[in-house]
Protein backbone atom coordinates (compact mmCIF):
# COMPACT_ATOMS: atom_id res chain seq x y z
CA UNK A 1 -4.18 109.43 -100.11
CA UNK A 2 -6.76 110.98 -98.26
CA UNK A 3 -7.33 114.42 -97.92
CA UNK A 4 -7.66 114.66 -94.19
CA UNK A 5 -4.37 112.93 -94.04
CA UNK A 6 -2.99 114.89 -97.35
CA UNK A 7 -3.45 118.28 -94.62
CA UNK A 8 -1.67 116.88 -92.02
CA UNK A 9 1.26 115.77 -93.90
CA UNK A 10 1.46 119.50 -95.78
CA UNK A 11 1.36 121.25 -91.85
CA UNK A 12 4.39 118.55 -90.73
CA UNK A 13 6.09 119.60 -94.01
CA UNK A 14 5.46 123.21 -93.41
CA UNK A 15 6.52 122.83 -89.81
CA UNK A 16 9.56 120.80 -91.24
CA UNK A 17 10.40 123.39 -93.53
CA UNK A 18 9.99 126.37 -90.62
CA UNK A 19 12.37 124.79 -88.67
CA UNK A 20 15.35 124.54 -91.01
CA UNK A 21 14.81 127.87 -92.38
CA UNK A 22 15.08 129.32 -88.93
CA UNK A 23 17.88 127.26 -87.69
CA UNK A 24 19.70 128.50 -90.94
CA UNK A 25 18.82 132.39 -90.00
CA UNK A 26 19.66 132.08 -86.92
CA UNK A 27 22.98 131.18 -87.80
CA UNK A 28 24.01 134.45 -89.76
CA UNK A 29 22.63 136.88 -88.14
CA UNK A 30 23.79 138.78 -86.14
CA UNK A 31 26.60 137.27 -87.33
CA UNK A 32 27.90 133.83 -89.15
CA UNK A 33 30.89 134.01 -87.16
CA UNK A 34 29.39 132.92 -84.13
CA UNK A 35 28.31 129.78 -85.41
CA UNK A 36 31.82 129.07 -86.55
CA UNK A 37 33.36 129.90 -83.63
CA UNK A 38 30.63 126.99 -82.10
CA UNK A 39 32.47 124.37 -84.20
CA UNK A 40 35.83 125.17 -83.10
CA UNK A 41 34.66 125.57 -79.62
CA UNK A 42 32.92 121.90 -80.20
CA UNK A 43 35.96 120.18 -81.53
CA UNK A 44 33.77 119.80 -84.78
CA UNK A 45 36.41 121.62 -86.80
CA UNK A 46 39.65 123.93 -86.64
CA UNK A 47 39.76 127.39 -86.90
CA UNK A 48 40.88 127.33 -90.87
CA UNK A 49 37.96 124.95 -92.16
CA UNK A 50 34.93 126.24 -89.59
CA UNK A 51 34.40 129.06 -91.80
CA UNK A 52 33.68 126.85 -95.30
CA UNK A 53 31.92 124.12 -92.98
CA UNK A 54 29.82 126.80 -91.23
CA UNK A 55 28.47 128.02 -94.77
CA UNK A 56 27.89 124.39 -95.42
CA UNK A 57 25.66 123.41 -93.35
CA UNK A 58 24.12 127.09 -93.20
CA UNK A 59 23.50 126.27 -97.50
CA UNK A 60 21.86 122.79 -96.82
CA UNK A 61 19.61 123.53 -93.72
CA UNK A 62 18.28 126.69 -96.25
CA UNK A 63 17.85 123.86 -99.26
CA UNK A 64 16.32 120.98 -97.35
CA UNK A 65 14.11 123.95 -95.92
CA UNK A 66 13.16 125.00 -99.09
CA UNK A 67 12.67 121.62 -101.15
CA UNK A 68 10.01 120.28 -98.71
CA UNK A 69 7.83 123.18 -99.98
CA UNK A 70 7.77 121.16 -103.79
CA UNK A 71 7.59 117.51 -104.76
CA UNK A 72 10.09 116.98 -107.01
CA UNK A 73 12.80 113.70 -105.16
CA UNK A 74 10.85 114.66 -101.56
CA UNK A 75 10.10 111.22 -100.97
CA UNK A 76 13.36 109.94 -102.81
CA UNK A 77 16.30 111.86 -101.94
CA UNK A 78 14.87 115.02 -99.70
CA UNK A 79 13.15 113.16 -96.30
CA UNK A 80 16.43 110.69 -96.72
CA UNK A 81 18.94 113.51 -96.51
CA UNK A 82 17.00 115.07 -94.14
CA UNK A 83 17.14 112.07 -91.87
CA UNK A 84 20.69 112.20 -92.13
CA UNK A 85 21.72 115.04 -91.33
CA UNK A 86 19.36 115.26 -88.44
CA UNK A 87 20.76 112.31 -87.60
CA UNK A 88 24.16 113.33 -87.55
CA UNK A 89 23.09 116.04 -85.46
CA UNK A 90 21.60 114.24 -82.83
CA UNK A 91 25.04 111.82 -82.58
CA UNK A 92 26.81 114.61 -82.00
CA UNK A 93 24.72 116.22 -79.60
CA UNK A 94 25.11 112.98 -77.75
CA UNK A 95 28.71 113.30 -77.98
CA UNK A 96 28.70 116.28 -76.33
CA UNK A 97 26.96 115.84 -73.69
CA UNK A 98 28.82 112.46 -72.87
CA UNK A 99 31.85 114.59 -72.85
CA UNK A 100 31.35 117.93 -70.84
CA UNK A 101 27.94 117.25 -69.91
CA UNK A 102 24.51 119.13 -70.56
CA UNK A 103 25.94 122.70 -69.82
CA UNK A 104 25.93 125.91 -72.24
CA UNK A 105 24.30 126.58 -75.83
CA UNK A 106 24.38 124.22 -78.22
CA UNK A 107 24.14 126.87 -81.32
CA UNK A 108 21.39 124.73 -83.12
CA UNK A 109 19.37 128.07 -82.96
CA UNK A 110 22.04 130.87 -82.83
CA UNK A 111 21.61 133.05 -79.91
CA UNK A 112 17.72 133.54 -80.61
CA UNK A 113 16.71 130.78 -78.90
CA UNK A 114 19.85 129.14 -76.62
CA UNK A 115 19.24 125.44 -76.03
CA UNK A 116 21.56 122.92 -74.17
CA UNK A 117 22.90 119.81 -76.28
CA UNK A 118 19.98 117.69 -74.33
CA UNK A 119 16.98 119.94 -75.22
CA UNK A 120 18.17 120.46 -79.14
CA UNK A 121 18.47 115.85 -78.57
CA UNK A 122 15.00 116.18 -77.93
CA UNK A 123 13.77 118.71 -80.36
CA UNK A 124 15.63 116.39 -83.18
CA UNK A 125 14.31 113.02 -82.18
CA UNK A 126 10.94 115.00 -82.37
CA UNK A 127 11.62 116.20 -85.78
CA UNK A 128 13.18 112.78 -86.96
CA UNK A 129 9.63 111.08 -85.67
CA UNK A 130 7.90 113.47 -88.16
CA UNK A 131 9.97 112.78 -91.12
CA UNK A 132 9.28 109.17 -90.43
CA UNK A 133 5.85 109.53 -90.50
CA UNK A 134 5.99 111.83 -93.77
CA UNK A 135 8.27 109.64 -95.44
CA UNK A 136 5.80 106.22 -94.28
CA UNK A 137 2.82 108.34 -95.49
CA UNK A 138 3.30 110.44 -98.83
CA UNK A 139 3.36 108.50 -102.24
CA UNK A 140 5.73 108.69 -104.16
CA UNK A 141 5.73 111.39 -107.31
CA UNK A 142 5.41 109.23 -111.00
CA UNK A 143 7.41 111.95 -112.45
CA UNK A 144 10.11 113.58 -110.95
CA UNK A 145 12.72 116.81 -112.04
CA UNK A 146 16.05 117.20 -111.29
CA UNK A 147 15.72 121.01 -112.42
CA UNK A 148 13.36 121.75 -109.51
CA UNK A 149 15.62 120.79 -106.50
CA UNK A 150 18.99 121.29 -108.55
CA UNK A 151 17.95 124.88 -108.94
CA UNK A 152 17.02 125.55 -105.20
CA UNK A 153 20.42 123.34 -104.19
CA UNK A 154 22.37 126.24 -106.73
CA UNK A 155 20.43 129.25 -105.04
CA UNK A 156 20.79 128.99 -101.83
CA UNK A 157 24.72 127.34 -101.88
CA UNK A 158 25.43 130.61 -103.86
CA UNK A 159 23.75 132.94 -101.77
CA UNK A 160 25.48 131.91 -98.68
CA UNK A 161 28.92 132.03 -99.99
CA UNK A 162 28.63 134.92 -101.80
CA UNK A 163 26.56 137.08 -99.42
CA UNK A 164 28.93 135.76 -96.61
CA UNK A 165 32.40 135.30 -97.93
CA UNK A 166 34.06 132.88 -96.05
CA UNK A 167 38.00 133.88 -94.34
CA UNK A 168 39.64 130.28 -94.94
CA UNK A 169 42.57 131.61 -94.07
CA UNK A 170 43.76 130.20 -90.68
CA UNK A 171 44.36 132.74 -87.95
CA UNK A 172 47.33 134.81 -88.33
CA UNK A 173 47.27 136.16 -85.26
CA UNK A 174 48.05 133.04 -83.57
CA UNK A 175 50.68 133.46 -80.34
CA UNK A 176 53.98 132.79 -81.00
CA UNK A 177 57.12 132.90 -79.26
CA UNK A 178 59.58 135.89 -79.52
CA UNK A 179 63.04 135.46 -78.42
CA UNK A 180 63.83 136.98 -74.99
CA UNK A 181 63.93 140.14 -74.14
CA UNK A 182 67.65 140.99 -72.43
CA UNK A 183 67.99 140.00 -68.86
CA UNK A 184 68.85 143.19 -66.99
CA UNK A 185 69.36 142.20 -62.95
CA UNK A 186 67.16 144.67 -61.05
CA UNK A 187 67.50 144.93 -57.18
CA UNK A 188 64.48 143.38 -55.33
CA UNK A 189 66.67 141.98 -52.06
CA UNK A 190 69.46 142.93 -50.64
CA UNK A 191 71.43 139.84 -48.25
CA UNK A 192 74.28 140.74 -46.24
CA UNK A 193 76.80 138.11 -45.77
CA UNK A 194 80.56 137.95 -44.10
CA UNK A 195 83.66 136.35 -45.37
CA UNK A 196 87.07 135.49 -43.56
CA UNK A 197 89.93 138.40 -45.05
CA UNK A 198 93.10 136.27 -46.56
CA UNK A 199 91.15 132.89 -47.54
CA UNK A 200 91.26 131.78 -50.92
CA UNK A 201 87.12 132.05 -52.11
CA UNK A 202 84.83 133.07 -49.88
CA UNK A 203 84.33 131.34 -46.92
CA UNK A 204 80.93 132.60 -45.44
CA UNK A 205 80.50 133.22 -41.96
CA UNK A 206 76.93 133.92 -39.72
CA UNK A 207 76.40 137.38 -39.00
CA UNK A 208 76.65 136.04 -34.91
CA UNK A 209 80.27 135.17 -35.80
CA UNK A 210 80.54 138.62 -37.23
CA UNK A 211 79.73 140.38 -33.83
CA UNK A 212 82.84 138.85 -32.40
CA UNK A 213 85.29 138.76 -35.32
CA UNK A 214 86.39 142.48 -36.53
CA UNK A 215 88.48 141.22 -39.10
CA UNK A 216 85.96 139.77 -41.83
CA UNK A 217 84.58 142.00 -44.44
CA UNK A 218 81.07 142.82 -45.55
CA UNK A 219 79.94 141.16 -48.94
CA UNK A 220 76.49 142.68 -50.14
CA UNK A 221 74.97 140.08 -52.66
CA UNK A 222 71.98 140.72 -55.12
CA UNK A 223 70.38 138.24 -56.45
CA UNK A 224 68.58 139.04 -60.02
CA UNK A 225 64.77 139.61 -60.38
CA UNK A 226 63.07 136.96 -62.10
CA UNK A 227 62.59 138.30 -65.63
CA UNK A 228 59.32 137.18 -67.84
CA UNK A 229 60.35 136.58 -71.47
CA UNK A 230 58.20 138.50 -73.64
CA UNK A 231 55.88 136.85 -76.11
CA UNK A 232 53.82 138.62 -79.15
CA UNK A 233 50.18 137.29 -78.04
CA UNK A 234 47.22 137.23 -80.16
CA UNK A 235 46.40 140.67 -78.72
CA UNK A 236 49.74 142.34 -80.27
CA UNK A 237 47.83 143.86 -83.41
CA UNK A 238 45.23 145.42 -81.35
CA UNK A 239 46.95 149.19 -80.58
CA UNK A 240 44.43 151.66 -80.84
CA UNK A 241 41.90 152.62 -78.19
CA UNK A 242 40.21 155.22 -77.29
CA UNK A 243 42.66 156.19 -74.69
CA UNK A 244 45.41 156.11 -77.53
CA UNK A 245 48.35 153.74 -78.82
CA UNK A 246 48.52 150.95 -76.12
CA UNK A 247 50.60 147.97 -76.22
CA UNK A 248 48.92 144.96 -74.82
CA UNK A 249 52.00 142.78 -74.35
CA UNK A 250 54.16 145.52 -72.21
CA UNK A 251 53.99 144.58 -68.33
CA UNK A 252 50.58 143.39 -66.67
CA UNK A 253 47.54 144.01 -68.77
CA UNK A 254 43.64 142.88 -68.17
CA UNK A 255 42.47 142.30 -71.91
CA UNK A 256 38.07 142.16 -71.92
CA UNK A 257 36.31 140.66 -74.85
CA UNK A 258 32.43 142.02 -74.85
CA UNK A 259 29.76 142.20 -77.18
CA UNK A 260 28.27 145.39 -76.29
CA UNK A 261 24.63 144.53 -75.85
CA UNK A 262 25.63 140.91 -73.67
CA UNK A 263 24.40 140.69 -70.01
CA UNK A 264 27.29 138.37 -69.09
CA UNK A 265 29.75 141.18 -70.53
CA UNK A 266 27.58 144.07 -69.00
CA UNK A 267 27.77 142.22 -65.23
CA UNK A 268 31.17 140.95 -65.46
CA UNK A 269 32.45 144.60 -66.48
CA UNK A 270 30.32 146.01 -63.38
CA UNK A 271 32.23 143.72 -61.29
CA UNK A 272 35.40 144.59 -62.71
CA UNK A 273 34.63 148.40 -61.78
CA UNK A 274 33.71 147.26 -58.39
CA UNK A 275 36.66 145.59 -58.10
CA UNK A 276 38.99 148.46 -59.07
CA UNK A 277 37.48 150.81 -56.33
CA UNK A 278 38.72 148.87 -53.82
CA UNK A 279 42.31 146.91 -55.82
CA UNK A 280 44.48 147.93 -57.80
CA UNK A 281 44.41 146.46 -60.63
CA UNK A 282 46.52 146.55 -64.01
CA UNK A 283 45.55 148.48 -66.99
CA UNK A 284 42.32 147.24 -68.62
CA UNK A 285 41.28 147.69 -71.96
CA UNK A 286 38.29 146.56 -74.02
CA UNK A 287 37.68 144.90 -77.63
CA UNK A 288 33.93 145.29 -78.14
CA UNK A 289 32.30 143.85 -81.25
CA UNK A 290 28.49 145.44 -81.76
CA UNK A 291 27.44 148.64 -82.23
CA UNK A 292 29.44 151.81 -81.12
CA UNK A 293 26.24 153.73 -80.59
CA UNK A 294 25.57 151.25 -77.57
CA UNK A 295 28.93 151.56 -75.38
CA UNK A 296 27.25 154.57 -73.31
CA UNK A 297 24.61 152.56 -72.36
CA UNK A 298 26.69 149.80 -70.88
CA UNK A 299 29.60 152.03 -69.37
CA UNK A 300 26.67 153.39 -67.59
CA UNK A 301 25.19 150.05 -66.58
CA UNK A 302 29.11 149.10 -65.61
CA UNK A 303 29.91 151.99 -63.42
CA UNK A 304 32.74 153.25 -65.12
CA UNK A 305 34.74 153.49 -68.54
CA UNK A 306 37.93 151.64 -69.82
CA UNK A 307 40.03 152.09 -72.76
CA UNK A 308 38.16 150.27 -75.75
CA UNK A 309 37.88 149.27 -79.12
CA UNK A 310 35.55 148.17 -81.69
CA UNK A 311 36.51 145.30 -84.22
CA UNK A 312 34.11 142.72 -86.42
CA UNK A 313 32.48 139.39 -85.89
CA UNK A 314 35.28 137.47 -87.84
CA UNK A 315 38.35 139.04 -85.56
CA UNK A 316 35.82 138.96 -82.43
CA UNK A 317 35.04 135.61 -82.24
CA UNK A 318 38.74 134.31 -83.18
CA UNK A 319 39.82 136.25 -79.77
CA UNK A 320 37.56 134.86 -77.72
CA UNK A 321 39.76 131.45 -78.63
CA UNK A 322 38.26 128.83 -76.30
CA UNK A 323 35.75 130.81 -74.41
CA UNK A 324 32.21 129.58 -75.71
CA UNK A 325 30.46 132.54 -75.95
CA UNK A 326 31.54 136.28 -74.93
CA UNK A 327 32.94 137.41 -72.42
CA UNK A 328 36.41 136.68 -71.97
CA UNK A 329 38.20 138.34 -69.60
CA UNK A 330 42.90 137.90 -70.21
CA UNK A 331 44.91 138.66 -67.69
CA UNK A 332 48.85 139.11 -69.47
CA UNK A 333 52.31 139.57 -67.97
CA UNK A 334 54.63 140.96 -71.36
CA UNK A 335 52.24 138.68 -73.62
CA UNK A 336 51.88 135.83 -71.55
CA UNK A 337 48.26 134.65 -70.49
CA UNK A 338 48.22 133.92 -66.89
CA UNK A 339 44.37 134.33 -66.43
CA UNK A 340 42.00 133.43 -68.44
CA UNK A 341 38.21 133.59 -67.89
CA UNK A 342 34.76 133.21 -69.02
CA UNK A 343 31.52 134.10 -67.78
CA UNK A 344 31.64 130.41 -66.34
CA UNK A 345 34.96 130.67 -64.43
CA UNK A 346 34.89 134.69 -64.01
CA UNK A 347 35.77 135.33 -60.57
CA UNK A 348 36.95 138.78 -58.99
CA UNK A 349 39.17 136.91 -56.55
CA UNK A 350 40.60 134.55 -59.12
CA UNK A 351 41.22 137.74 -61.40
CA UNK A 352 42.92 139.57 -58.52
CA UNK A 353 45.22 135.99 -57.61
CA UNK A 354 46.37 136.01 -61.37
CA UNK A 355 47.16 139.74 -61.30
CA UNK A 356 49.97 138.85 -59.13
CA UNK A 357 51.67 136.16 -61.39
């Protein structure tokens, strides 16, 4: 090999090896449960295997990262699997956006650097070009030793899952059906009909027939309010705010999901203070994941303060259910979702229409 060539094949593999180990960081911090909330969002996985594939593919971008830095199986098992997987990627990427388009983040880079499913296509195909070239141009070792990648593969699979445990539990907090609360009939209307005196039944008669009849009666009859069975939704556990012990699945309740340093969140909940000067709207409360030390800074930036609350990645990110990224915005009636929006679909007239459902 020559040694101009011998340089430009160690800057691909360095470049290579950049790229993996950044994709990998970027998917644990700030947190790993973003990324797995990506999958389930994705269709990849559910919500009880996410966690153990997120760590999986975490572990093997950090290896392959890693093992193009030695020689040991690189041109025998570490470009191959390295094809693959970028491979795999890129079909699924194409998936994607053959499905619902080229719209939102893809997650290949966390939140550092958001890229659609068609600009993370084109970074792969780039990156698969290279590792075609490197694995075209680089000799093949004489002598080669398991130890050397076997030892990195160990490392970095045991890192990840014991630095960031996964939760395979699936979620317990899933919405399920209570029975009924009892129907009690409420007046809402109040119809006055007339009936014939003597007549078996009751024979109804127009209140112009009334005017000229004296002998009928008057019948007052109320018909029931509509009553909304109660459900426990996958708000129920969440009781304590800083306004007290609330509970999210009495009556009409607007439920916000923000992370606390998110522009989406930060504009959506200055809308939602807008809003409330000039509509009445239910109670809203907030579940903020981030840090606490930050939630002056964006009441300010919102205009006002709600009720809130402060949980962790894992429970944050299995509330925000379908939503792809923060915020969600719930609108419930006694535990029932009947609004549900993300930064996407976030509307203040659509959340004043499904206030009134």
């Amino acid at each position: 090999m020559k040694k101009n060539n011998e340089t430009v094949i160690w800057v691909l593999r360095f470049i290579v090896s950049a790229l993996f180990i950044f994709s990998a960081i970027s998917k644990i911090k700030p947190s790993i449960a973003a990324f797995e909330h990506q999958l389930v969002v994705q269709e990849i996985t559910n919500i009880c295997f996410a966690p153990i594939l997120a760590r999986l593919v975490v572990a093997a971008e950090f290896f392959l990262g890693i093992a193009f830095l030695q020689n040991h199986f690189f041109k025998k098992f570490i470009v191959p699997a390295t094809i693959i997987m970028l491979t795999g990627f890129c079909i699924h990427l194409s998936y994607q956006i053959f499905l619902h388009g080229d719209t939102g983040n893809c997650g290949c880079m966390g939140d550092w650097i958001p890229m659609t499913p068609s600009q993370a296509l084109i970074k792969n195909v780039i990156t698969l070009g290279i590792l075609i070239y490197l694995w075209i141009n680089t000799d093949e070792k004489k002598v080669n030793k398991h130890r050397y990648p076997l030892t990195i593969l160990f490392i970095c699979f045991a890192f990840i899952f014991l630095n960031y445990k996964p939760e395979c539990a699936c979620d317990p907090n899933a919405e399920t059906l209570t029975p009924p609360a009892p129907i009690i009939e409420q007046i809402i209307k109040t119809d006055t009909v007339y009936v014939e005196k003597g007549t078996k039944g009751l024979k109804v008669l127009t209140p112009a027939k009334k005017e000229t009849d004296k002998k009928d009666s008057v019948v007052t009859v109320v018909p029931p309010k509509e009553i909304v069975p109660r459900r426990t939704s996958i708000f129920a556990p969440y009781t304590n705010f800083s306004s007290g012990t609330t509970n999210l699945d009495a009556g009409r309740q607007i439920v916000c999901l923000f992370n606390v340093d998110c522009d989406h969140c930060m504009n959506t909940a200055k809308e939602i203070c807008e809003l409330n000067k000039t509509t009445k709207l239910p109670p809203v409360h907030i579940i903020f994941w981030g840090e606490e030390s930050q939630k002056d800074a964006f009441f300010k930036f919102a205009g006002c303060s709600y009720p809130y609350m402060f949980v962790d990645a894992v429970k944050f990110f299995r509330l925000l259910d379908k939503a792809p990224s923060p915020p969600r915005i719930v609108v419930l009636n006694e535990g029932n979702i009947v609004g549900d929006f993300s930064s996407e679909t976030f509307t203040k007239a659509a959340l004043v229409e499904a206030t009134k459902k």
